[in-house]
Protein backbone atom coordinates (compact mmCIF):
# COMPACT_ATOMS: atom_id res chain seq x y z
CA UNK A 1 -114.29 207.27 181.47
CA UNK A 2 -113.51 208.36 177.56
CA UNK A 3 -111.51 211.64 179.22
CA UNK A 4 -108.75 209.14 180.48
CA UNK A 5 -107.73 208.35 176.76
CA UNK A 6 -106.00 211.16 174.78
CA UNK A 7 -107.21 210.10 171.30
CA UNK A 8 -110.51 207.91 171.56
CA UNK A 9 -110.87 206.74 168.07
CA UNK A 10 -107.69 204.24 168.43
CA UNK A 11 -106.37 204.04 172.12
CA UNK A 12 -107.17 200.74 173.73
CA UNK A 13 -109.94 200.33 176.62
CA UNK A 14 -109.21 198.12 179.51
CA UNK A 15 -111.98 196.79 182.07
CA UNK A 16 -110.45 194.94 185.06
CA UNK A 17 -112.97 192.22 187.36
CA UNK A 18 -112.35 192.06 190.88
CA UNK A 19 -114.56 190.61 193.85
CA UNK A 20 -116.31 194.52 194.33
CA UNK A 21 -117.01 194.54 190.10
CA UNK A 22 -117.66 190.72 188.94
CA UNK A 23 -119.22 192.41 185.37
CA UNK A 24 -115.58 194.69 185.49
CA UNK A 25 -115.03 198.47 185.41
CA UNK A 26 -113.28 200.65 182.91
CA UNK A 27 -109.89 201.99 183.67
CA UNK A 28 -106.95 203.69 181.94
CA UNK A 29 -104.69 201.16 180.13
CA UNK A 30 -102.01 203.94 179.64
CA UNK A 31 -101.67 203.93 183.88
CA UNK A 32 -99.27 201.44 185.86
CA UNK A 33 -101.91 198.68 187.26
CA UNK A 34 -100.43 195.58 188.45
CA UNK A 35 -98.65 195.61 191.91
CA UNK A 36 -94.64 194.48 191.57
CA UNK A 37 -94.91 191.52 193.27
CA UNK A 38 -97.96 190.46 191.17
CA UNK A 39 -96.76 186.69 190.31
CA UNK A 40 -98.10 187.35 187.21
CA UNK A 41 -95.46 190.32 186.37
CA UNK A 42 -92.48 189.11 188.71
CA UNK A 43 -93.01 185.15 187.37
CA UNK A 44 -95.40 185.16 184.40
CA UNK A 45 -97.52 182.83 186.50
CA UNK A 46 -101.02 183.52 184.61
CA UNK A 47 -102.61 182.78 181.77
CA UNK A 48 -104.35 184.89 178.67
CA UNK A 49 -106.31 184.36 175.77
CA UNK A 50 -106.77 186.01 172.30
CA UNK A 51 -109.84 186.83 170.48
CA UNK A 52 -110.97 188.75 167.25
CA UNK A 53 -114.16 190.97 167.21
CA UNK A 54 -115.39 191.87 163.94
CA UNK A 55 -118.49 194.36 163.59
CA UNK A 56 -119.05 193.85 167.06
CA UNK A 57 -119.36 190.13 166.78
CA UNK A 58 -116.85 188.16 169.33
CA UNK A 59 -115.49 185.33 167.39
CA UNK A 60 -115.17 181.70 168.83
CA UNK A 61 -115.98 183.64 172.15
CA UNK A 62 -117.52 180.09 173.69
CA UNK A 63 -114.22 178.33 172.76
CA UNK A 64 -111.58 181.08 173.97
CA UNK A 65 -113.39 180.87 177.42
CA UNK A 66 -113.01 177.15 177.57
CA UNK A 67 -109.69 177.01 176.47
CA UNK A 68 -108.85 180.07 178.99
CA UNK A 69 -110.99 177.78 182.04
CA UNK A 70 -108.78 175.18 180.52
CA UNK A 71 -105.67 176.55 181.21
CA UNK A 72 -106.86 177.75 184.72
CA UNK A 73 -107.41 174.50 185.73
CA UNK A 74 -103.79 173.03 184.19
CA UNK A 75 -102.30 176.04 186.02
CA UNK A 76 -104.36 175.39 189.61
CA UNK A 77 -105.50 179.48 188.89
CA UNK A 78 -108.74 180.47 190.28
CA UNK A 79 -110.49 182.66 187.20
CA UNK A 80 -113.93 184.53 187.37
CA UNK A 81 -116.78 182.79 185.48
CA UNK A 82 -117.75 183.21 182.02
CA UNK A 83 -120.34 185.28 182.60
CA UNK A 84 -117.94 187.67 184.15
CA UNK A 85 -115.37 187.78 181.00
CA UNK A 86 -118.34 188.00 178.96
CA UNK A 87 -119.52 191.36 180.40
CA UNK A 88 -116.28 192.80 181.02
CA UNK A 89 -115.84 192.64 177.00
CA UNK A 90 -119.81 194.02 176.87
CA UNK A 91 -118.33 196.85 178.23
CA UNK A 92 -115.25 197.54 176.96
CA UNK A 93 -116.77 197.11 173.33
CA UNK A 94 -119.97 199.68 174.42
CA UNK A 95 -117.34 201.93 175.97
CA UNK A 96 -115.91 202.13 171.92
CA UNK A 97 -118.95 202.92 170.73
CA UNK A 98 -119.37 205.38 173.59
CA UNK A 99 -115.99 207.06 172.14
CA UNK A 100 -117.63 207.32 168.42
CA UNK A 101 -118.07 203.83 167.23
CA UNK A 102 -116.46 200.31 166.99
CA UNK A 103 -113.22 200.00 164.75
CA UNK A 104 -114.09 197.45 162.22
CA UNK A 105 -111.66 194.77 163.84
CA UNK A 106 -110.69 194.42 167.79
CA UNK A 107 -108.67 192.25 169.40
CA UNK A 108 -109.52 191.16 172.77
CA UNK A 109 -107.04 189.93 175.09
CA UNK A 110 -108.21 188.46 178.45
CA UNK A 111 -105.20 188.10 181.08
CA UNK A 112 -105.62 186.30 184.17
CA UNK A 113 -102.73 185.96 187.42
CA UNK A 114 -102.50 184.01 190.36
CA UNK A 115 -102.50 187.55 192.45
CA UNK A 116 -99.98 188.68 194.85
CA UNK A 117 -98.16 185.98 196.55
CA UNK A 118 -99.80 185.38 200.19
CA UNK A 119 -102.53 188.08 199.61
CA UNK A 120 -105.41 186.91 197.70
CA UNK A 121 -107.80 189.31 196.53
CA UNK A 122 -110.71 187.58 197.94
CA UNK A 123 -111.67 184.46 199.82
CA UNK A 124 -113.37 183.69 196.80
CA UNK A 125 -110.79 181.69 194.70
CA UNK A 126 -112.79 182.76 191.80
CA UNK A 127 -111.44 186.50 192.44
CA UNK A 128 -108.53 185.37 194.40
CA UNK A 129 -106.41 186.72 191.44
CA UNK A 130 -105.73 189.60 189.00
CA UNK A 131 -107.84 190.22 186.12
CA UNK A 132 -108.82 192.11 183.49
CA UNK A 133 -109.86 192.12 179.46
CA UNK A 134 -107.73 194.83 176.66
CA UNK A 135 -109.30 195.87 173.79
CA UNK A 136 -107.33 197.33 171.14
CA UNK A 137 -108.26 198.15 167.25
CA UNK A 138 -106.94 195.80 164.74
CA UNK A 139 -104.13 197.94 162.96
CA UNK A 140 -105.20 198.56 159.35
CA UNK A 141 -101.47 197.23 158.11
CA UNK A 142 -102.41 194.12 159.82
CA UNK A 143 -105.30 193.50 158.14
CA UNK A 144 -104.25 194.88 154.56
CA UNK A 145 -101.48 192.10 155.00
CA UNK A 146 -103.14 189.22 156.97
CA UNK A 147 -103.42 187.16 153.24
CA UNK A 148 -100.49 187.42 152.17
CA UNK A 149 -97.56 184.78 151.89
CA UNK A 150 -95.59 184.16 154.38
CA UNK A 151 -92.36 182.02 155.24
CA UNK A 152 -91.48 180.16 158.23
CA UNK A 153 -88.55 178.54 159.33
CA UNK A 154 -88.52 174.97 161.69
CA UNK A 155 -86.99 175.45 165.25
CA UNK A 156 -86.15 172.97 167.96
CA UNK A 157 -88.89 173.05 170.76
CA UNK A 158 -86.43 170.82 173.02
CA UNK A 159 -89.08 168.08 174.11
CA UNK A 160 -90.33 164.84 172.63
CA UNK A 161 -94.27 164.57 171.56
CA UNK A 162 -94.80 162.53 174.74
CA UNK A 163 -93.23 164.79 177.38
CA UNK A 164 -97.41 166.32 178.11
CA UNK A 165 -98.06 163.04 179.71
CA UNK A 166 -94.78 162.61 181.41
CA UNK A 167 -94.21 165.52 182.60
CA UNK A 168 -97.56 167.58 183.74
CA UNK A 169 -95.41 169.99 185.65
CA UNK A 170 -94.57 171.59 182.40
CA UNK A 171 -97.61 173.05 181.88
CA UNK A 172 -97.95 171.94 178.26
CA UNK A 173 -100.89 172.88 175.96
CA UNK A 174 -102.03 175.60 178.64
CA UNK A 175 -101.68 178.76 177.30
CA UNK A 176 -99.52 180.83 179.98
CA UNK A 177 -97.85 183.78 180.33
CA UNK A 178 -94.75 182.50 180.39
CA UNK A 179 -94.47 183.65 176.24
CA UNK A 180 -90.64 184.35 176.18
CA UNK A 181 -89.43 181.44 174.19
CA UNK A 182 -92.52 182.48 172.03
CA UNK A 183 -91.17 185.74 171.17
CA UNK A 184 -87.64 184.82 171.24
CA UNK A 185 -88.67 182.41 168.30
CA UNK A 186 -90.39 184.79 166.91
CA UNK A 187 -87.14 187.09 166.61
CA UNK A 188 -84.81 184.72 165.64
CA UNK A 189 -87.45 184.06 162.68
CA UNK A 190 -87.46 187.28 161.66
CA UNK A 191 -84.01 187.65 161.90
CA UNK A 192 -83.04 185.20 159.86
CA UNK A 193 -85.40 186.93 157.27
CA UNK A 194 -88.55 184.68 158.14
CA UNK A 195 -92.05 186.14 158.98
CA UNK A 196 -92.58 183.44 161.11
CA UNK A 197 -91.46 179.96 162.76
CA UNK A 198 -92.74 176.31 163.08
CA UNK A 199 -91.81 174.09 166.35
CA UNK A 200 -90.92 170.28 165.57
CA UNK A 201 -89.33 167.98 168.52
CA UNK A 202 -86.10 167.06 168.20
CA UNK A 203 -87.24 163.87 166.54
CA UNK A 204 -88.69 166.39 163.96
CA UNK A 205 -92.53 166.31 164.52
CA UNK A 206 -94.49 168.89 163.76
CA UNK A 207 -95.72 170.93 166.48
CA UNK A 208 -97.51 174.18 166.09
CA UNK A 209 -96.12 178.36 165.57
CA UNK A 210 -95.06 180.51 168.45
CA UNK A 211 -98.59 182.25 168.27
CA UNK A 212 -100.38 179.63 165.69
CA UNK A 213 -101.68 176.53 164.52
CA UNK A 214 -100.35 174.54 161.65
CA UNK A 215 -102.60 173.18 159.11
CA UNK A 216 -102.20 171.50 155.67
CA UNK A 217 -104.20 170.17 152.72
CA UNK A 218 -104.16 167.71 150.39
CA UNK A 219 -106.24 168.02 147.38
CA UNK A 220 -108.56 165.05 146.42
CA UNK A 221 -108.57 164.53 142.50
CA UNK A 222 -111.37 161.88 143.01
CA UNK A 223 -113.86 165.02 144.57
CA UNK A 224 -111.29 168.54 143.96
CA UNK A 225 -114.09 170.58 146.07
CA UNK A 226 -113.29 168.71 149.30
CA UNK A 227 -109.89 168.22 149.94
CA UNK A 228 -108.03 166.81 153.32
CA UNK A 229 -107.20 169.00 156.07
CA UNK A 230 -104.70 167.61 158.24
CA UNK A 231 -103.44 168.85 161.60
CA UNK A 232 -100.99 168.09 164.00
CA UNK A 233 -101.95 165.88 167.52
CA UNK A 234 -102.87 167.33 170.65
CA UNK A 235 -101.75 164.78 172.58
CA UNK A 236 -97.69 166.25 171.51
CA UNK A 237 -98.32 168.91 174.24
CA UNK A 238 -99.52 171.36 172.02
CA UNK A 239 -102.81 174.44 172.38
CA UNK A 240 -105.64 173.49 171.09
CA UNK A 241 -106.60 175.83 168.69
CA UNK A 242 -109.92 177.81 168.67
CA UNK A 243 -108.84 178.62 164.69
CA UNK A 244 -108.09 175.73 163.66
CA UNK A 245 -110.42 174.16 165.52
CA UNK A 246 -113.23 176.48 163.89
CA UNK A 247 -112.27 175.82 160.38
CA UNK A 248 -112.29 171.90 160.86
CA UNK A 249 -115.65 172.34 161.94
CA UNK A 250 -117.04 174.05 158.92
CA UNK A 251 -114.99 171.77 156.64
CA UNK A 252 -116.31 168.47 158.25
CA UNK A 253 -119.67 170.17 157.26
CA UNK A 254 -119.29 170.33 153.95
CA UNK A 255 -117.88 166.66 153.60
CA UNK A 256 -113.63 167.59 153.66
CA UNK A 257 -112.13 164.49 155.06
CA UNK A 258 -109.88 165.60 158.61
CA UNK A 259 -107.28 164.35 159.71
CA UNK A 260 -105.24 164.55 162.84
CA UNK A 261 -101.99 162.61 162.99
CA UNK A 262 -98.33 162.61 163.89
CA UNK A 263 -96.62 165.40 161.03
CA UNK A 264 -92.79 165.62 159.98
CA UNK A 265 -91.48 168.37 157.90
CA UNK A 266 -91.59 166.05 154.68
CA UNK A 267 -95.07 165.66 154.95
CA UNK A 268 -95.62 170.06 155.05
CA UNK A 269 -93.56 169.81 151.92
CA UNK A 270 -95.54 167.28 150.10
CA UNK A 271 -98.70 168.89 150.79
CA UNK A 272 -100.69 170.67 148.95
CA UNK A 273 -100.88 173.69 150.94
CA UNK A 274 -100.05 175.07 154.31
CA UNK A 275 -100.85 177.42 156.09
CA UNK A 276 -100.73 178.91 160.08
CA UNK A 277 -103.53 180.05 161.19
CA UNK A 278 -104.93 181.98 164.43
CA UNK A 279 -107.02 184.38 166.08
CA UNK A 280 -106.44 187.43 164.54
CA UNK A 281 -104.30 186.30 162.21
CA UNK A 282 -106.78 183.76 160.60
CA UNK A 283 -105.17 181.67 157.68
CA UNK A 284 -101.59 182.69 156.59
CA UNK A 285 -100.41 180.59 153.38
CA UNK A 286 -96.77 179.27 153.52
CA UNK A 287 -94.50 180.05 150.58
CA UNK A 288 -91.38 178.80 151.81
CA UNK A 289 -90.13 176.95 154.57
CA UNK A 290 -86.65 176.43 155.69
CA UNK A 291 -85.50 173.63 157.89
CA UNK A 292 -83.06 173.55 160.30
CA UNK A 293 -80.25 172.30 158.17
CA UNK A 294 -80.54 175.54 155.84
CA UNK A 295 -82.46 173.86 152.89
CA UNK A 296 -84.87 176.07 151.36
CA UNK A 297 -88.83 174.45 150.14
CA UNK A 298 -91.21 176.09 148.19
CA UNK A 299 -94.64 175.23 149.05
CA UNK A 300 -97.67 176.16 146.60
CA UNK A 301 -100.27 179.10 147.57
CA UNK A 302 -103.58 179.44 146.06
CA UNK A 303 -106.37 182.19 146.95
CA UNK A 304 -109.66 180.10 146.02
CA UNK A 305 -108.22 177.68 149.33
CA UNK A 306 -106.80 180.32 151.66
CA UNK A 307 -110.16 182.73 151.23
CA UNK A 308 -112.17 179.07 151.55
CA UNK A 309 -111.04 178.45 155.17
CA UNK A 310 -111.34 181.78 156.39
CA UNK A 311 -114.89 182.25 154.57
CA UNK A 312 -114.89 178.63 157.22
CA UNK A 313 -114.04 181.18 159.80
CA UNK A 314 -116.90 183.54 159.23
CA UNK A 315 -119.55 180.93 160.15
CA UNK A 316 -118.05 180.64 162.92
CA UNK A 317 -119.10 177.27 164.45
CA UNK A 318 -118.81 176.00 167.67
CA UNK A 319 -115.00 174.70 168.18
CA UNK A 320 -114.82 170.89 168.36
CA UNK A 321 -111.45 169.04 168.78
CA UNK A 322 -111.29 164.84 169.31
CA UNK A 323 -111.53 163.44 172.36
């Protein structure tokens, strides 16, 4: 299938699952795919996940396919097993090294829809949908700048921390396609001269990034090596993150104190450090956040903490959040 890509060392490979190919096939990304009046295209009624492969290794792979079974079951979408996902990216990563070798980093983005309205793909709701798995290189300007400091700016997410449990319907902490007031954050962030954004309610707590989780420290002078990580609550509606998620569990392992709690913006300015972190992103340190009335903070960055939570990253542990 490597003649269907016209430069194999950095074009994306694509391996869809349907009833016929449970373990997926290989086809060309660069080709229209999804019918029009695939719910997932005319409504954004699916759901995706994210995922980092580095030297061939799929990162948090266990978690990502919880959180994306997770989401299918919020979202009443049928999804193929794991065992399916997990050899639909088998083959999308051999078909790389097929084409001359793995790029060092790939992300992996596994999309899921509820199908064509009225005609299922199967009677299986398993494969009742559209599916399929893109793999594309990690640029190298992404990774050249993934460390570097960042600044964010707080924006109105519209709801109230306790709107998950009152309001189900919404969809909260499932991770949908339905990404426009994602991106729309996103570009109102950047242009307003910010590389990124931070949600709050409109009682101003802490939520999480468009595309990230927010975590902070606090250093403890009684024991400097194991400082307090802090994150905010699920239970505001929020994703659960695989990243953060990750790094909690190699910190808890080497005795940092965690913390999960209700967050306002005063308490990201007093801490230590912040930082957003994600998928393929990892940790990004904050330099400067503004809030929404226009005030400018400086926050404190340090490289020996930002490289220790993504050297957390590389043992990548099983993902553990609280009950």
């Amino acid at each position: 299938m490597a003649e269907h890509f016209q430069d194999s060392s950095v074009s994306a490979v694509a391996v869809r699952i349907d009833p016929e190919h449970p373990e997926g096939f290989l086809f060309d990304p660069h080709q229209p795919q999804l019918r029009v009046t695939d719910l997932g295209a005319v409504r954004g009624d699916g759901i995706f996940e994210t995922m980092l492969v580095r030297e061939g290794h799929v990162r948090k792979f266990d978690a990502h396919l919880a959180r994306l079974q997770r989401s299918a079951d919020i979202t009443d979408i049928g999804i193929p097993p794991a065992e399916s996902w997990r050899a639909a990216v088998r083959r999308g990563l051999d078909e790389f090294e097929a084409r001359g070798g793995l790029p060092a980093e790939v992300t992996v983005r596994l999309s899921a829809t509820r199908g064509v309205d009225g005609e299922p793909a199967s009677d299986d709701p398993l494969f009742a949908g559209t599916y399929w798995a893109l793999l594309t290189p990690v640029p190298e300007e992404t990774i050249a700048k993934r460390f570097s400091p960042i600044s964010v700016m707080l924006l109105d997410r519209g709801y109230d921390a306790d709107l998950a449990d009152r309001a189900p319907w919404l969809l909260l902490g499932a991770k949908t396609l339905s990404y426009a007031v994602n991106m729309a954050a996103l570009r109102h962030a950047k242009a307003n001269g910010h590389n990124d954004a931070i949600f709050v309610t409109p009682r101003e707590q802490v939520l999480e990034g468009p595309v990230s989780s927010v975590l902070m420290l606090k250093k403890n002078p009684a024991d400097p090596e194991r400082p307090r990580l802090i994150t905010p609550i699920l239970e505001a509606g929020i994703l659960p993150g695989t990243t953060q998620g990750a790094i909690f569990a190699a910190a808890k392992r080497q005795g940092w104190e965690l913390g999960y709690g209700p967050l306002t913006p005063q308490d990201l300015y007093d801490a230590d450090h912040v930082w957003l972190v994600g998928s393929v992103a990892l940790a990004k340190p904050i330099e400067l956040i503004e809030d929404q009335g226009g005030a400018q903070h400086r926050l404190s960055t340090d490289e020996h903490w930002t490289q220790k939570l993504n050297e957390f990253l590389d043992e990548d542990l099983p993902v553990q959040h609280p009950s």
